[in-house]
Protein backbone atom coordinates (compact mmCIF):
# COMPACT_ATOMS: atom_id res chain seq x y z
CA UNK A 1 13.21 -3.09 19.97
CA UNK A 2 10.92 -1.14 22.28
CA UNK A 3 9.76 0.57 18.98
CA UNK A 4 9.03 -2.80 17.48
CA UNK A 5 6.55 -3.37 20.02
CA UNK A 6 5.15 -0.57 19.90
CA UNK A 7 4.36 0.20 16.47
CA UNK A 8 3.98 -3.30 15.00
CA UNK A 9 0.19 -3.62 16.56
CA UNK A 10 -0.27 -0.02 14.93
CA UNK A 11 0.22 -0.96 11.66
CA UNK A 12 -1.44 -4.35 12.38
CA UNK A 13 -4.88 -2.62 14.00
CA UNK A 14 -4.68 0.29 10.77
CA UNK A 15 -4.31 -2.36 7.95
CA UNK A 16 -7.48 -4.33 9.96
CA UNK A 17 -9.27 -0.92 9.94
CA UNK A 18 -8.32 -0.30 6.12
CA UNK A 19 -9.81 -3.98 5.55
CA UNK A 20 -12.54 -3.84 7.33
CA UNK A 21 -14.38 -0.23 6.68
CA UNK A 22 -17.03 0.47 4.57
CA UNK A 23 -16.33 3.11 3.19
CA UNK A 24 -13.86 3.53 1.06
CA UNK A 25 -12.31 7.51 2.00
CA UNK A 26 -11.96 5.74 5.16
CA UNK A 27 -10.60 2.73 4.41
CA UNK A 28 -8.20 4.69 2.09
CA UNK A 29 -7.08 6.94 4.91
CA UNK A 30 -6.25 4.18 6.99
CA UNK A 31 -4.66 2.43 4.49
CA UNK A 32 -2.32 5.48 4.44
CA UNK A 33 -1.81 5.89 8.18
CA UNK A 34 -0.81 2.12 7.99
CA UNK A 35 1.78 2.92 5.26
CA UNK A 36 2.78 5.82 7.07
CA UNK A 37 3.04 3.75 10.01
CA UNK A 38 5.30 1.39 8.41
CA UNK A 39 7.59 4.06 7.21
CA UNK A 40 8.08 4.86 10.62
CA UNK A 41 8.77 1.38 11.71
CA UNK A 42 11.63 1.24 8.76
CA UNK A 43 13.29 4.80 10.28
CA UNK A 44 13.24 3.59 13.48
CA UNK A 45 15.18 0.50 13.07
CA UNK A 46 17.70 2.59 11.28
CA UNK A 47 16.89 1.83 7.42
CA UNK A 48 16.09 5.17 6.42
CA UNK A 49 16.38 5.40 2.69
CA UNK A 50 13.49 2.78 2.79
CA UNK A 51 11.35 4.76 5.16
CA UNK A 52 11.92 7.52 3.30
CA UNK A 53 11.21 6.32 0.01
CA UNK A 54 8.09 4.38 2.23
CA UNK A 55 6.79 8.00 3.29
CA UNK A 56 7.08 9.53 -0.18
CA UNK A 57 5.97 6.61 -2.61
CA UNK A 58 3.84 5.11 -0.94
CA UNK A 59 2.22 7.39 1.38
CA UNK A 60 2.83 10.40 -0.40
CA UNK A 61 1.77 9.10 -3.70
CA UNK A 62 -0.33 5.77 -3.93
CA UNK A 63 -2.36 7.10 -1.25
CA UNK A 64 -3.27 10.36 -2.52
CA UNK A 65 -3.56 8.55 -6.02
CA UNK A 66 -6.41 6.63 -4.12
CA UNK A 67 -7.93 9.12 -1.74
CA UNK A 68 -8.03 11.54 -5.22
CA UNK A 69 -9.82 8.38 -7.53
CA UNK A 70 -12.22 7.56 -4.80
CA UNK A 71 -13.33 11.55 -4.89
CA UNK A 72 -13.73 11.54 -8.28
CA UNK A 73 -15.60 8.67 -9.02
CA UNK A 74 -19.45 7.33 -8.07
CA UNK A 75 -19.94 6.49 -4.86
CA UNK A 76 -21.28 3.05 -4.20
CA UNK A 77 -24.37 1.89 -1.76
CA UNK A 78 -22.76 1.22 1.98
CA UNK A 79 -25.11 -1.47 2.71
CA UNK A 80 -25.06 -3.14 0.07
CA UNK A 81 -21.13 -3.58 1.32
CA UNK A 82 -21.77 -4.45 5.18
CA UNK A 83 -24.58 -7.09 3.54
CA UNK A 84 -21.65 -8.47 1.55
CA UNK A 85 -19.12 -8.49 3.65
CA UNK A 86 -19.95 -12.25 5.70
CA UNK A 87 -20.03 -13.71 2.58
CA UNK A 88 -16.55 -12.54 1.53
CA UNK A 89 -14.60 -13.24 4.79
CA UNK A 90 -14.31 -17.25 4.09
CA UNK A 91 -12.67 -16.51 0.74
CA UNK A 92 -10.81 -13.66 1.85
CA UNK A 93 -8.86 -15.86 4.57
CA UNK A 94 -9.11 -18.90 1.62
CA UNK A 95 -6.59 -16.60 -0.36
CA UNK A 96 -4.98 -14.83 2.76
CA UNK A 97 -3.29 -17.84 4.58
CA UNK A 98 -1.52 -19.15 1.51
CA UNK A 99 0.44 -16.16 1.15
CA UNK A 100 0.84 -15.56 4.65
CA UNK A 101 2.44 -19.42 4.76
CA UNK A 102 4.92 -18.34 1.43
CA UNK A 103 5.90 -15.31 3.46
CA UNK A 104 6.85 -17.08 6.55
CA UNK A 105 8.31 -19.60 5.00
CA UNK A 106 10.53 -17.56 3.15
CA UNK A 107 11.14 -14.75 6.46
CA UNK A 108 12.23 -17.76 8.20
CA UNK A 109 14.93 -18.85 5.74
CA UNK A 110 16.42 -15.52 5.73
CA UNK A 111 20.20 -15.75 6.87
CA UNK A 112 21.18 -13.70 9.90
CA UNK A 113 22.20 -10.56 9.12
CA UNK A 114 26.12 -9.60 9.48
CA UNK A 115 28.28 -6.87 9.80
CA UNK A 116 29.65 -6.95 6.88
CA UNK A 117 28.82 -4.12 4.20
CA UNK A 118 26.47 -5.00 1.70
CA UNK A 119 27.11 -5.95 -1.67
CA UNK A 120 25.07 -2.23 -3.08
CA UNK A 121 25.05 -0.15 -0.34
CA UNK A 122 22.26 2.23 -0.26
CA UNK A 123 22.83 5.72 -0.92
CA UNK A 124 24.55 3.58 -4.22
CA UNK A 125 21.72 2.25 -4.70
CA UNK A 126 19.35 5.94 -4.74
CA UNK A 127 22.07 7.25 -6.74
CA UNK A 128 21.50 4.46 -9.54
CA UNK A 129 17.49 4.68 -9.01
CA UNK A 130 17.66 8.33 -9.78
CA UNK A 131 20.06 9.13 -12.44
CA UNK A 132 20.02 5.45 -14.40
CA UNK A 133 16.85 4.56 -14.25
CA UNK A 134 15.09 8.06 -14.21
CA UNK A 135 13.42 7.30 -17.06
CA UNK A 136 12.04 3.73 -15.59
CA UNK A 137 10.84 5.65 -12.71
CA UNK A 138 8.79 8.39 -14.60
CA UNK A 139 7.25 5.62 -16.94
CA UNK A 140 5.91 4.17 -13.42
CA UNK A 141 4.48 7.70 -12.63
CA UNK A 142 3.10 8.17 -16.16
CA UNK A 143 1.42 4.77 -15.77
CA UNK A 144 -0.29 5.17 -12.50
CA UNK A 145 -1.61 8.38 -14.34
CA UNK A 146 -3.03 6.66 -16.84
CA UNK A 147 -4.35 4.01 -14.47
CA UNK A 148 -6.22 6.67 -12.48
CA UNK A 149 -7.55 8.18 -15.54
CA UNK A 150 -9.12 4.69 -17.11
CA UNK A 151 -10.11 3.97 -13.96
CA UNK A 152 -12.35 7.57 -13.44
CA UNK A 153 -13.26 6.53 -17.02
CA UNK A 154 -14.36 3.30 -16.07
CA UNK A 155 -16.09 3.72 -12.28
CA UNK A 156 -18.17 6.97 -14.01
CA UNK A 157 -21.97 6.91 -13.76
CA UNK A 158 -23.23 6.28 -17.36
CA UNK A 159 -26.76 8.17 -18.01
CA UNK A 160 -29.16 5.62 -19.97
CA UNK A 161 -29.62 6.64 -23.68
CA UNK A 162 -32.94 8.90 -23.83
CA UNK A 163 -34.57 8.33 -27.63
C-alpha cells in the first residue's frame, strides 16, 4: 500500500511532465520514465507478468520507437509550441474529462477481487501469447516498423523544386 502512495504521484507528476514539455526528446523521455514508473507500480503489487511485459513493451519498445522517430525526423520551432499551447488546453481537458468519467465509471463497477484462481491464469496466459499467437505478435512488431518508417517518410523536410 505504502508503495501505492508512493509511486502513484510519480507516474502522475511524469505523465504531467510528458504533457506539458516542449520539446519533444523530453517529453518522450518522460513519457518513458512514466511507463517505466508504472511497470514498477504493477511489480510491486505483485502482478509481475504485467510489469514485466510493461517494462519490455512498452518501455523497452514504444519508447525507444519514439525517442528513435523524433531523432530522425525535422525538428519543429519551440515557440511556435509554448505560443500554442493556451489555446490547446480548453480542448485538451474538452476531450480529457469524458474519458476520465468512462474510466471511473467503469473502475468503480469492478467486482472485488477474490481468492479464487482465475479463470486463465497467467503464466497460461504468456505461454499462449508466445507460442499461439507468435505470429500475431510479430505482425504487431512488423507494423510499428512500418509505422516508424511512413512516419520518417512523412515528418522529412522536403527541399522546394529548383527549375
Amino acid at each position: 500500500m505504502a508503495s501505492l502512495l508512493i509511486l502513484s504521484p510519480l507516474v502522475l507528476l511524469a505523465a504531467l511532465g510528458a504533457v506539458w514539455m516542449a520539446r519533444p526528446v523530453h517529453a518522450a523521455l518522460l513519457l518513458a520514465l512514466a511507463l517505466a514508473l508504472n511497470a514498477v507500480l504493477y511489480l510491486a503489487m505483485g502482478a509481475d507478468f504485467i510489469g514485466l511485459v510493461q517494462f519490455a513493451v512498452y518501455v523497452g519498445a514504444v519508447a525507444v520507437l519514439i525517442v528513435f522517430s523524433l531523432l530522425i525526423t525535422r525538428q519543429s520551432d519551440e515557440t511556435e509550441e509554448i505560443a500554442r499551447r493556451p489555446k490547446a488546453l480548453v480542448p485538451g481537458l474538452l476531450c480529457t474529462l469524458p474519458v476520465l468519467a468512462v474510466l471511473l465509471i467503469t473502475a468503480s463497477k469492478v467486482p472485488a477481487a477474490s481468492d479464487e484462481a482465475p479463470a486463465l491464469p497467467l503464466k497460461k496466459l504468456g505461454e499462449i501469447l508466445f507460442t499461439t499467437h507468435a505470429p500475431a505478435v510479430l505482425a504487431v512488431a512488423v507494423l510499428l516498423t512500418a509505422v516508424l518508417i511512413g512516419a520518417a517518410l512523412f515528418a522529412r523536410e522536403t527541399k522546394p523544386n529548383d527549375p
